[in-house]
N, C-alpha and C. Protein backbone atom coordinates (compact mmCIF):
# COMPACT_ATOMS: atom_id res chain seq x y z
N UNK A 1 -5.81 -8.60 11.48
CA UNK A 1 -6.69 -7.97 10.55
C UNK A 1 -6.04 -7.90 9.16
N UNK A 2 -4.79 -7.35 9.19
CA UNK A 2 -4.13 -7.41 7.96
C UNK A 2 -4.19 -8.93 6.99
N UNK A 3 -3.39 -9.63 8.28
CA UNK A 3 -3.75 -11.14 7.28
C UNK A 3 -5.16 -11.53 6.69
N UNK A 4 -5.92 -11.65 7.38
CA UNK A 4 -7.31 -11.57 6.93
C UNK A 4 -7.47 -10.69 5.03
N UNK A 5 -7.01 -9.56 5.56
CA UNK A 5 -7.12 -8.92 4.11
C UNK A 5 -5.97 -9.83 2.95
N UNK A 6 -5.32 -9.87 3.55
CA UNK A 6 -3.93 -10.60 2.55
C UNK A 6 -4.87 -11.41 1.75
N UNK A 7 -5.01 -12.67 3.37
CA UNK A 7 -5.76 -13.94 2.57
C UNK A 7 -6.96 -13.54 1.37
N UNK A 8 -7.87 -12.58 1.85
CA UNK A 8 -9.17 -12.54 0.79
C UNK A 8 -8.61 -11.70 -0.29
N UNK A 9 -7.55 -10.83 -0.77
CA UNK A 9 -7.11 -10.44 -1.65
C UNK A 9 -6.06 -11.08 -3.18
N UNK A 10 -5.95 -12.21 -2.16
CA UNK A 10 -5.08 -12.90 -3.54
C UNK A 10 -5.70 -13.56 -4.68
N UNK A 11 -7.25 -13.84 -4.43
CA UNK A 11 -7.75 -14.07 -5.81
C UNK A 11 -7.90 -12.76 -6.87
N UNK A 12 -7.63 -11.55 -6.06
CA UNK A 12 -7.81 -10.70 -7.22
C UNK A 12 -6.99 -9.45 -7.28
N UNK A 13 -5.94 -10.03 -6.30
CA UNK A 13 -4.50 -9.12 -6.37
C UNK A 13 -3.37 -9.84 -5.90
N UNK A 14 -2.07 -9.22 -6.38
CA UNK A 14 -0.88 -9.48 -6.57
C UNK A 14 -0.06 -9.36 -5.38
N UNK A 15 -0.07 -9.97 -4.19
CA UNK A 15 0.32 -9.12 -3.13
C UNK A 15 1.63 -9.65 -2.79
N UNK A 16 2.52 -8.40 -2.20
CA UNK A 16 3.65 -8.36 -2.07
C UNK A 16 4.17 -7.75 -0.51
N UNK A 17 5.08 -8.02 0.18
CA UNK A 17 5.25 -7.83 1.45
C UNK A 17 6.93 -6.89 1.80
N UNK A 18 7.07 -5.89 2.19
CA UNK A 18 8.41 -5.49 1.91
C UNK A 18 8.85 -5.20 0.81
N UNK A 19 8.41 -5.15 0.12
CA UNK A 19 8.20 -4.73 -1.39
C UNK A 19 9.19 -3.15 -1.49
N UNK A 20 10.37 -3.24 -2.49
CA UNK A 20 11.23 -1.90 -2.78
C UNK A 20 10.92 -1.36 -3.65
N UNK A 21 10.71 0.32 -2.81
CA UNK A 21 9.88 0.75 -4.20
C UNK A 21 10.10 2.03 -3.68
N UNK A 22 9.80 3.14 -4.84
CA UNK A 22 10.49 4.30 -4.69
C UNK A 22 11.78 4.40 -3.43
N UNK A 23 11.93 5.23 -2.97
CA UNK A 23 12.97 5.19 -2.14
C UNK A 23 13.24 4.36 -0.71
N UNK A 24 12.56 3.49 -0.55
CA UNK A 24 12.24 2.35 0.36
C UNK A 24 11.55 0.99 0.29
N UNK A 25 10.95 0.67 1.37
CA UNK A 25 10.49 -0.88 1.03
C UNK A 25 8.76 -0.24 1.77
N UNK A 26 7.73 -0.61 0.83
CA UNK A 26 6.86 -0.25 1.35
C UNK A 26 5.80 -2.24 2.28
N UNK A 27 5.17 -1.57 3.10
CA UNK A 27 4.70 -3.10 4.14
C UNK A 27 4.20 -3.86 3.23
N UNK A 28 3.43 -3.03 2.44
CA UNK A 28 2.01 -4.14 1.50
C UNK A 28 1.91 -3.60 0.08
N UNK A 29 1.91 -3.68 -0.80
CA UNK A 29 1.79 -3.44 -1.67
C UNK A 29 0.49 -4.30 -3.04
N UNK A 30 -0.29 -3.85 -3.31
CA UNK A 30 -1.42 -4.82 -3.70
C UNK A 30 -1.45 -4.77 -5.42
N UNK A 31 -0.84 -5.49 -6.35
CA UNK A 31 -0.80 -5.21 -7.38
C UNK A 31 -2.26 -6.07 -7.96
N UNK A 32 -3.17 -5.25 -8.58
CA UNK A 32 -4.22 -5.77 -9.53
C UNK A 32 -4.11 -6.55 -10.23
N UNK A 33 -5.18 -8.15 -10.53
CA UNK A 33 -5.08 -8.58 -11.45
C UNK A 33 -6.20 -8.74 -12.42
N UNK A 34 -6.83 -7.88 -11.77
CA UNK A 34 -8.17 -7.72 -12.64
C UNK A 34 -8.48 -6.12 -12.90
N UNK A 35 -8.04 -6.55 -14.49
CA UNK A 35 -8.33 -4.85 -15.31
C UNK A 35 -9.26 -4.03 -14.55
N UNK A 36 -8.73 -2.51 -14.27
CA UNK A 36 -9.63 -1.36 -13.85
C UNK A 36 -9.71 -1.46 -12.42
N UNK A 37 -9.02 -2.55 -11.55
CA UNK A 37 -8.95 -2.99 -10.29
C UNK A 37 -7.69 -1.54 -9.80
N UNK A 38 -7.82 -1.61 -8.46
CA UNK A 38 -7.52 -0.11 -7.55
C UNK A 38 -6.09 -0.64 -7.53
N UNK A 39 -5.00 0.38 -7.45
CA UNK A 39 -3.54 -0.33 -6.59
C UNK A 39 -3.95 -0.22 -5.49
N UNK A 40 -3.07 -0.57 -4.82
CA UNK A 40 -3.39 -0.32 -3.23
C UNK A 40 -1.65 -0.18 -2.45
N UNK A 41 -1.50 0.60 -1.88
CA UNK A 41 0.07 0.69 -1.01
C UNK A 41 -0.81 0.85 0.31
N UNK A 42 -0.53 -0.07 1.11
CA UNK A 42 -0.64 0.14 2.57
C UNK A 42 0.28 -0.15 3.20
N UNK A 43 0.42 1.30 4.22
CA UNK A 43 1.62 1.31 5.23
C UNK A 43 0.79 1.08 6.70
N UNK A 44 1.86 0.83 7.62
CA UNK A 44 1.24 0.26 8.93
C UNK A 44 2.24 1.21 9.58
N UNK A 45 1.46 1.77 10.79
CA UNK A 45 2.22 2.43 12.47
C UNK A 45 2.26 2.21 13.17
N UNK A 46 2.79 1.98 14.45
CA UNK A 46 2.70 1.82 15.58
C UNK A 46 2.77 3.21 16.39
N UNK A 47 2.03 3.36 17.29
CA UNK A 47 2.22 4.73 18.28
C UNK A 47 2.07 5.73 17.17
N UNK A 48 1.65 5.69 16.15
CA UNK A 48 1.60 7.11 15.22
C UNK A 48 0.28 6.77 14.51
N UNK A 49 -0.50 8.38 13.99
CA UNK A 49 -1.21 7.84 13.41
C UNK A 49 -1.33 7.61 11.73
N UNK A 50 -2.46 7.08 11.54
CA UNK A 50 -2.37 7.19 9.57
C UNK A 50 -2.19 8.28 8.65
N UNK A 51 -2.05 9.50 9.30
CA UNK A 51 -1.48 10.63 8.23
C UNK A 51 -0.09 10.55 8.48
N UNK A 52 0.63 9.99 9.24
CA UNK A 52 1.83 9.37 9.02
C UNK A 52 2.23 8.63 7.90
N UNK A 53 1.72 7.76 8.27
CA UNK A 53 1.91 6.74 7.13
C UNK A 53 1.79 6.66 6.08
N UNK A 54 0.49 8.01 5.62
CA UNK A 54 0.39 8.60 4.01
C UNK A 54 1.24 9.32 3.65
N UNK A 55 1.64 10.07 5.07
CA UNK A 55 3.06 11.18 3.99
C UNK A 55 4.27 10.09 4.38
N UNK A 56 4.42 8.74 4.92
CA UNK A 56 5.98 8.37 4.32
C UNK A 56 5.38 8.03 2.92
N UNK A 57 4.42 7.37 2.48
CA UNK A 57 3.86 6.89 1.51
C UNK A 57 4.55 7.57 0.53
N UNK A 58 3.67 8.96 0.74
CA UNK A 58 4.31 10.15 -0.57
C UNK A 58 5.51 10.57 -0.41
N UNK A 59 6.52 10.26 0.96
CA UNK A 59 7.70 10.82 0.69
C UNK A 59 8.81 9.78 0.10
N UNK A 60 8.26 8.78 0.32
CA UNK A 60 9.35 8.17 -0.19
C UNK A 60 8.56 7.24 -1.73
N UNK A 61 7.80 7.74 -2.02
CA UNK A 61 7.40 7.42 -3.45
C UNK A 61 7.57 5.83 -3.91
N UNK A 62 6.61 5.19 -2.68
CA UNK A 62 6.16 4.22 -3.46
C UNK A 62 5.17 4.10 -4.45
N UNK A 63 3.95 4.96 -4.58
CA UNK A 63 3.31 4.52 -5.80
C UNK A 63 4.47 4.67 -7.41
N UNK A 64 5.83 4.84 -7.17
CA UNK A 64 6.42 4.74 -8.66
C UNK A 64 6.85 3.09 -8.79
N UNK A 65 6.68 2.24 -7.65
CA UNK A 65 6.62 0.73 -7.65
C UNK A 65 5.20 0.23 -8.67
N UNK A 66 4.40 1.10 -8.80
CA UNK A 66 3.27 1.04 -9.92
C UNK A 66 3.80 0.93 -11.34
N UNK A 67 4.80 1.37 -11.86
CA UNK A 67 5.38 2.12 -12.55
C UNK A 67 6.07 0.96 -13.84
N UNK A 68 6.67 0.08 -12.85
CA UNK A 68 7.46 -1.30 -13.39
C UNK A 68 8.51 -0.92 -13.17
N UNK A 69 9.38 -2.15 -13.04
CA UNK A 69 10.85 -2.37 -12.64
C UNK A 69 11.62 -2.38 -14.29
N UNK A 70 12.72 -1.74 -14.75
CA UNK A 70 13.43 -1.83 -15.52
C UNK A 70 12.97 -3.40 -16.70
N UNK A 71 12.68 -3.29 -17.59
CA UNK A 71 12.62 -4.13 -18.39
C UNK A 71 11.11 -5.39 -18.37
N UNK A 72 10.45 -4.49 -17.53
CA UNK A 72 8.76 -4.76 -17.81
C UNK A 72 8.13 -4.62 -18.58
N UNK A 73 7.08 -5.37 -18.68
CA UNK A 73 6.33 -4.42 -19.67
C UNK A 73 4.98 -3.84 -19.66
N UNK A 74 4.84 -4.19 -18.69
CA UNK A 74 3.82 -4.38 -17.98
C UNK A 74 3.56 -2.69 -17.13
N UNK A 75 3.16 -1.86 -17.51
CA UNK A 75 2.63 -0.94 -16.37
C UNK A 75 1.20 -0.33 -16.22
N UNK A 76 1.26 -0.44 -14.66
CA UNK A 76 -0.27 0.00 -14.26
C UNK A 76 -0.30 1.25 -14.39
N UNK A 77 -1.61 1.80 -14.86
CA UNK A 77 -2.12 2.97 -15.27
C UNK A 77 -3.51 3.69 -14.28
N UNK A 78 -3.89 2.33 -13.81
CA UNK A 78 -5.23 2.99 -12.72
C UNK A 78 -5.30 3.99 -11.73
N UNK A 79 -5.94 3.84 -10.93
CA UNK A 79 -6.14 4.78 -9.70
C UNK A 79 -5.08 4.18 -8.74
N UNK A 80 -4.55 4.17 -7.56
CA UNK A 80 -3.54 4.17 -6.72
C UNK A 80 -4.05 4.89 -5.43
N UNK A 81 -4.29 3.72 -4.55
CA UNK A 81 -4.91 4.12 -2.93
C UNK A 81 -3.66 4.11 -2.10
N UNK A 82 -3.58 5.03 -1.32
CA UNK A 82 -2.38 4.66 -0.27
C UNK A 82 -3.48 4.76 1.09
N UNK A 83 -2.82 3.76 1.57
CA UNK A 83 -4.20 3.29 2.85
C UNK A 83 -3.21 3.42 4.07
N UNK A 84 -3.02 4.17 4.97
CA UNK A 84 -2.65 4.11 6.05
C UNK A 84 -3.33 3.79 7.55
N UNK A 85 -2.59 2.74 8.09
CA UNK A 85 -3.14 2.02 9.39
C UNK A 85 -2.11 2.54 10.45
N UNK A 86 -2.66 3.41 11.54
CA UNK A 86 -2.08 3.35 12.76
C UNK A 86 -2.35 2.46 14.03
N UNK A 87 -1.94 2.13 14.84
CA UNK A 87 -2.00 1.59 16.10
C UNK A 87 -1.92 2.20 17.09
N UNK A 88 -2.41 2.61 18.53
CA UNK A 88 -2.09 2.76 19.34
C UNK A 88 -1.81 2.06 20.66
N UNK A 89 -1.02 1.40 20.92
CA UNK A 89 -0.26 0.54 21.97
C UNK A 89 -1.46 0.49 23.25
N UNK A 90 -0.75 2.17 24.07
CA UNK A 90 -2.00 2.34 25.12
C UNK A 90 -3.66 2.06 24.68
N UNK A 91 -4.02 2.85 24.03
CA UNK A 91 -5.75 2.36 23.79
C UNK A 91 -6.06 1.25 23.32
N UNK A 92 -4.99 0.36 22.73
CA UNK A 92 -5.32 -0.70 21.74
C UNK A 92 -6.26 -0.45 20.51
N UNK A 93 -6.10 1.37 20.30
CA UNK A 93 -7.29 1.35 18.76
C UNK A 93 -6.19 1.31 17.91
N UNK A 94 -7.18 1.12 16.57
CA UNK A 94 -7.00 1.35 14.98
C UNK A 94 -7.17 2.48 14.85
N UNK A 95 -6.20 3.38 13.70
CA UNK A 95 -6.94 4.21 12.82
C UNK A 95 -6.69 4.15 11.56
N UNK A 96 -7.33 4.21 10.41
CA UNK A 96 -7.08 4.70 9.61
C UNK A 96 -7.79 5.29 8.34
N UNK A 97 -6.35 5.78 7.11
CA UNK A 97 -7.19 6.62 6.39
C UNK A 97 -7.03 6.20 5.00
N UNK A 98 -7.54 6.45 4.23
CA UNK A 98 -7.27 6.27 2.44
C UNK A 98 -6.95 7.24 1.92
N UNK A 99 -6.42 7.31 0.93
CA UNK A 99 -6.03 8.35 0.04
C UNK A 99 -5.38 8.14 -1.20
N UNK A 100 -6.34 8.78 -2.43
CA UNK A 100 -5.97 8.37 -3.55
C UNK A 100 -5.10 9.36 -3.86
N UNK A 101 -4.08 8.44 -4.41
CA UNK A 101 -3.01 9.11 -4.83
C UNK A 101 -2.89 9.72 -6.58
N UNK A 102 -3.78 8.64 -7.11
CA UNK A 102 -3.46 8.68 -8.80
C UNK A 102 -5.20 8.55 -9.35
């Protein structure tokens, strides 16, 4: 499912995988390339669910990967989604949640 999104997102975002940013490496990271376009940080779980994955989101402060790296010039100013996807092994469901951060 993820790939799926990857693939249909690169005509109109920047996408990055492992991506270091605030105090870690976040899974996905979706940088806009079309003005007024959403960020997007999505984290992925296994055995946990997506309010997990929003508070590592906020604890380890990847939306400041929005921000620019030292000697950019470039910084995003928009809205900022942190999208968390859980898994559960046993049921084989999805969950997840959005949450704007900015």
């Amino acid at each position: 499912m993820v790939n799926l999104v990857y693939l249909s997102a690169r005509d109109t975002y920047r996408v990055e995988r492992e991506d270091k940013a605030g105090t870690g490496y976040v899974d996905f990271i979706f940088y806009p390339e079309i003005r007024g376009a959403d960020g997007i940080i999505l984290e992925l779980k296994v055995d946990h669910g997506p309010e997990e994955a929003i508070a590592q989101i906020k604890k380890k402060k990847y939306a400041l990967r929005f921000l620019g790296k030292l000697g950019e010039e470039q910084k995003y100013t928009g809205r900022i989604l942190a999208v968390g996807i859980g898994y559960d092994r046993k049921t084989k469901k999805h969950s997840c949640r959005i949450e704007v951060l900015r």
